[in-house]
Protein backbone atom coordinates (compact mmCIF):
# COMPACT_ATOMS: atom_id res chain seq x y z
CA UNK A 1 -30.48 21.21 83.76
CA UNK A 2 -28.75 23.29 81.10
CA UNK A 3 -30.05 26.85 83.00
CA UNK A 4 -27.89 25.51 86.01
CA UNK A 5 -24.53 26.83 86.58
CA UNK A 6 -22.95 23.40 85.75
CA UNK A 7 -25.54 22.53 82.50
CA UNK A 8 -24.24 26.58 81.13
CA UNK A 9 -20.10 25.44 81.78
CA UNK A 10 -20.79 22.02 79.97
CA UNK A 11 -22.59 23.83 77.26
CA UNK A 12 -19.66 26.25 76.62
CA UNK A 13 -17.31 23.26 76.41
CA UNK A 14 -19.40 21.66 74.20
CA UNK A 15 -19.09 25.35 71.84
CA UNK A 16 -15.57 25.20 72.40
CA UNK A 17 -14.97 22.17 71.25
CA UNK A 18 -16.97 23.00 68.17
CA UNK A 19 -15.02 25.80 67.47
CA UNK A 20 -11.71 23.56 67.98
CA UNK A 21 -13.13 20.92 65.28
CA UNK A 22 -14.41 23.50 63.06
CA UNK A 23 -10.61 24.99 63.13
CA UNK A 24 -9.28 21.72 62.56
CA UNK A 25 -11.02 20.74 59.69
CA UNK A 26 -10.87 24.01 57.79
CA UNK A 27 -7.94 26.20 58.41
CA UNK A 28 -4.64 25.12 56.86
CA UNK A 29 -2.70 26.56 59.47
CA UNK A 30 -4.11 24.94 62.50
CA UNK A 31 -3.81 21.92 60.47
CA UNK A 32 0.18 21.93 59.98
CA UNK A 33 0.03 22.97 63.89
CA UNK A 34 -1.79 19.92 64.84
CA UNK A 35 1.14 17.58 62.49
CA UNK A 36 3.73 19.49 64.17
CA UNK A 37 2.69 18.87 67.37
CA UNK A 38 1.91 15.37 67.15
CA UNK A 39 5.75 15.26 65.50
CA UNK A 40 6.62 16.68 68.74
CA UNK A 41 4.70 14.79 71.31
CA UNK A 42 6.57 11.48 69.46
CA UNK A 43 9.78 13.32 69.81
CA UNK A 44 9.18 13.89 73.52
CA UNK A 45 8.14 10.12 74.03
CA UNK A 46 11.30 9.40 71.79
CA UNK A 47 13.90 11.25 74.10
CA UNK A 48 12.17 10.64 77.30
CA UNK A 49 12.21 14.36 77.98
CA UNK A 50 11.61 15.29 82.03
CA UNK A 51 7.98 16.23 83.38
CA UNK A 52 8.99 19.65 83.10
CA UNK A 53 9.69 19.49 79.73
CA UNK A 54 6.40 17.98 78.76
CA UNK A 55 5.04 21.06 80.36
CA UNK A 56 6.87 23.31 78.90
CA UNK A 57 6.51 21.72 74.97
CA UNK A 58 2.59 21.30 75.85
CA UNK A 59 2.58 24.94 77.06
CA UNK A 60 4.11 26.09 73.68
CA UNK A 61 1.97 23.85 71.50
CA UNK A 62 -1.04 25.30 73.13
CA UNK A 63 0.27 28.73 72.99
CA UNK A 64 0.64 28.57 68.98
CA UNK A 65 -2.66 26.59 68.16
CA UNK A 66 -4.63 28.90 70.66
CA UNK A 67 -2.82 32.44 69.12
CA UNK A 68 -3.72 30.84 65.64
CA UNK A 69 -6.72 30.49 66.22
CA UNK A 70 -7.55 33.83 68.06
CA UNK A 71 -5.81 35.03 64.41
CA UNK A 72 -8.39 33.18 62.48
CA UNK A 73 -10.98 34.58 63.99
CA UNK A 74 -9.88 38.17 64.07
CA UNK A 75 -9.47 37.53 59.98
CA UNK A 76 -12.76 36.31 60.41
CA UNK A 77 -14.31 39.20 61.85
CA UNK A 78 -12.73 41.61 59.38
CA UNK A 79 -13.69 39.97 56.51
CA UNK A 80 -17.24 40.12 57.61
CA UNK A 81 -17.04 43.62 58.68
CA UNK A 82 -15.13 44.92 55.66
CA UNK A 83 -14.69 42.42 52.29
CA UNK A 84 -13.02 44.86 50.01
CA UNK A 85 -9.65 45.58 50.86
CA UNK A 86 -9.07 48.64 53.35
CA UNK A 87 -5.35 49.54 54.77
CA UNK A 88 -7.10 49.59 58.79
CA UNK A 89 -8.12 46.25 58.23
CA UNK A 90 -5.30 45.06 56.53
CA UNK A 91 -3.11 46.85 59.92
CA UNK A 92 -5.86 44.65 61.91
CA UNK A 93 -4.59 41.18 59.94
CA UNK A 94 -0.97 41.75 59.91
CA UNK A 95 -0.95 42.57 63.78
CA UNK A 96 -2.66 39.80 64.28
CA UNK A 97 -0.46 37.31 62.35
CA UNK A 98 2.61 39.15 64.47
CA UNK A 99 0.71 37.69 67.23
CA UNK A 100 1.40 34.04 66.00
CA UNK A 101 4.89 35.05 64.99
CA UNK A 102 5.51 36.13 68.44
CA UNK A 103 4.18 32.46 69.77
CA UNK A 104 5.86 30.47 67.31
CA UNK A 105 8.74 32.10 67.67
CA UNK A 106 8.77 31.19 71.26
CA UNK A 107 7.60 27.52 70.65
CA UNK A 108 10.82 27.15 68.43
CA UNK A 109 13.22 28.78 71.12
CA UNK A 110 11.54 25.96 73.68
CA UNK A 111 12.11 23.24 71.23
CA UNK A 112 15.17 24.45 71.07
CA UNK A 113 15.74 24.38 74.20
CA UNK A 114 14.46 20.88 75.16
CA UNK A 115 16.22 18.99 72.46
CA UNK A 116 19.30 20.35 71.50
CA UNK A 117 20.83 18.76 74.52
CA UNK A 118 19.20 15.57 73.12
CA UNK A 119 21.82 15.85 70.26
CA UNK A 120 25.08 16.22 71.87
């Protein structure tokens, strides 16, 4: 069954979902993403936001826990590769944080968007 198109899928799923609880129990980061967006979920029950806002503030919580972790791993990678500090692989980490900036960033401008008309 697993060597069958449908027994290989499941078996991914079941690697990334390893991968998600490994993140969640041992990076700091994804942690305080997981509180925010839990904060935020509440929020959006709280104000009643529209269907299309639920999209859009699931969108951006996705977008920032998935860019996180995709940073986690690259930090991951580099550390194996190289341990000692090296500027190339210190270029490689701070790109890859801008990465996260970039998607936070644009989480916060949707918040933004969604519930500062909730205030006024």
């Amino acid at each position: 069954m697993w060597n069958s198109f449908l027994g290989k899928r499941l078996k991914g799923c079941g690697y990334a979902f390893k991968g998600a609880l490994l993140l969640l129990r041992n990076e700091a980061s994804i942690q305080v993403q997981a509180v925010i967006a839990i904060i935020m979920a509440f929020a959006g029950f709280y104000f009643e936001i529209s269907a299309v806002e639920w999209m859009l503030q699931i969108f951006a919580i996705g977008l920032v826990m998935s860019i996180e972790g995709l940073n986690t791993a690259v930090e991951e990678i580099a550390d194996f590769v190289h341990p000692d500090f090296h500027n190339k692989i210190g270029f490689i980490k701070d790109v890859a944080a801008g990465a996260v900036f970039f998607a936070a960033i644009t989480a916060i401008i949707i918040g933004c968007i969604i519930y500062f008309p909730k205030f006024y």
